[in-house]
C-alpha atoms as a PDB file:
ATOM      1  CA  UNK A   1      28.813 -38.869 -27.216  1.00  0.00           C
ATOM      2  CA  UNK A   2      25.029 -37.552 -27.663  1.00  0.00           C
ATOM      3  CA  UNK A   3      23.201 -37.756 -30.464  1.00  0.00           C
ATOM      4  CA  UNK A   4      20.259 -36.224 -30.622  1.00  0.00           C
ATOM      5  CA  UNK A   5      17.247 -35.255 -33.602  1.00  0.00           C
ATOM      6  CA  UNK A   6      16.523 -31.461 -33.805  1.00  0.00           C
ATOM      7  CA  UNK A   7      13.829 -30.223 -35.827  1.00  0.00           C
ATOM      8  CA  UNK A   8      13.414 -26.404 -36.675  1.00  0.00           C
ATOM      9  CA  UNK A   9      11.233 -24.602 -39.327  1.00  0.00           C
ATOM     10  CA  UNK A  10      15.108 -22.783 -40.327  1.00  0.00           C
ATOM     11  CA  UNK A  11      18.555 -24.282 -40.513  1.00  0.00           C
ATOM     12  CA  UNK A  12      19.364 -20.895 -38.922  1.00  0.00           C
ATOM     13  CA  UNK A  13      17.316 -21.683 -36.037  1.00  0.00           C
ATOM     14  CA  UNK A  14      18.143 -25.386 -36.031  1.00  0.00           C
ATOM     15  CA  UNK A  15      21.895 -24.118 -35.613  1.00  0.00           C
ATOM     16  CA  UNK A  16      20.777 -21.835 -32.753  1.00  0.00           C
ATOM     17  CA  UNK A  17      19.206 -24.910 -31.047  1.00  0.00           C
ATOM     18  CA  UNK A  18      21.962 -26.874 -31.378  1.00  0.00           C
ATOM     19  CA  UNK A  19      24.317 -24.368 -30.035  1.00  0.00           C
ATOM     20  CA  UNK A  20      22.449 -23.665 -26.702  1.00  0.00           C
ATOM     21  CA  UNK A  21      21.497 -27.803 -26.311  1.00  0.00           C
ATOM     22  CA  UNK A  22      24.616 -28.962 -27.072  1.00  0.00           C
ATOM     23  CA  UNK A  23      27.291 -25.874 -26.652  1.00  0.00           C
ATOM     24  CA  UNK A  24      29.267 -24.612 -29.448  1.00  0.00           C
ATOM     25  CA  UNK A  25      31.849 -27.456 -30.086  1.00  0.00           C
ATOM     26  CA  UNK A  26      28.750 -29.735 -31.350  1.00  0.00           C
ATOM     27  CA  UNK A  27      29.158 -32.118 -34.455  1.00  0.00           C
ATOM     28  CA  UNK A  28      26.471 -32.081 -37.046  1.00  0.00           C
ATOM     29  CA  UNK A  29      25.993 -35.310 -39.035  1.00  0.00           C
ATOM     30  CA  UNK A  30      23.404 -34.922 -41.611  1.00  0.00           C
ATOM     31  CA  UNK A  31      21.158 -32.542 -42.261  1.00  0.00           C
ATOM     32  CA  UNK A  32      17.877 -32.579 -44.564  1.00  0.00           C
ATOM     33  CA  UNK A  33      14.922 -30.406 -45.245  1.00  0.00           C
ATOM     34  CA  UNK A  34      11.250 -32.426 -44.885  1.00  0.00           C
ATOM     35  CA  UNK A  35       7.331 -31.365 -44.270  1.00  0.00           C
ATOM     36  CA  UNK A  36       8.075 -29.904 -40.912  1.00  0.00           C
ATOM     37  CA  UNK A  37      11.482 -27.600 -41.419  1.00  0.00           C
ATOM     38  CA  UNK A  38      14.946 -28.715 -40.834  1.00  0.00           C
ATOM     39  CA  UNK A  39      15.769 -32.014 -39.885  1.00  0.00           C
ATOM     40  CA  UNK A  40      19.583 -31.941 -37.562  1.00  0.00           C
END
């Protein structure tokens, strides 16, 4: 399994990121908001 951190300004774009890094059948753990955007 991968695990890996993404960090976006949007969770829309943090989604998007995910999807084209990781391919649509990804997992999402946690998510939070901080300083810098979206934390994945």
């Amino acid at each position: 399994m991968k695990m890996k951190r993404i960090v976006a300004p949007t969770m829309a774009q943090a989604i998007e990121r995910v999807k084209k890094e990781l391919g649509s059948n990804a997992v999402i753990f946690q998510t939070k908001k901080s300083e810098k955007g979206t934390v994945l």
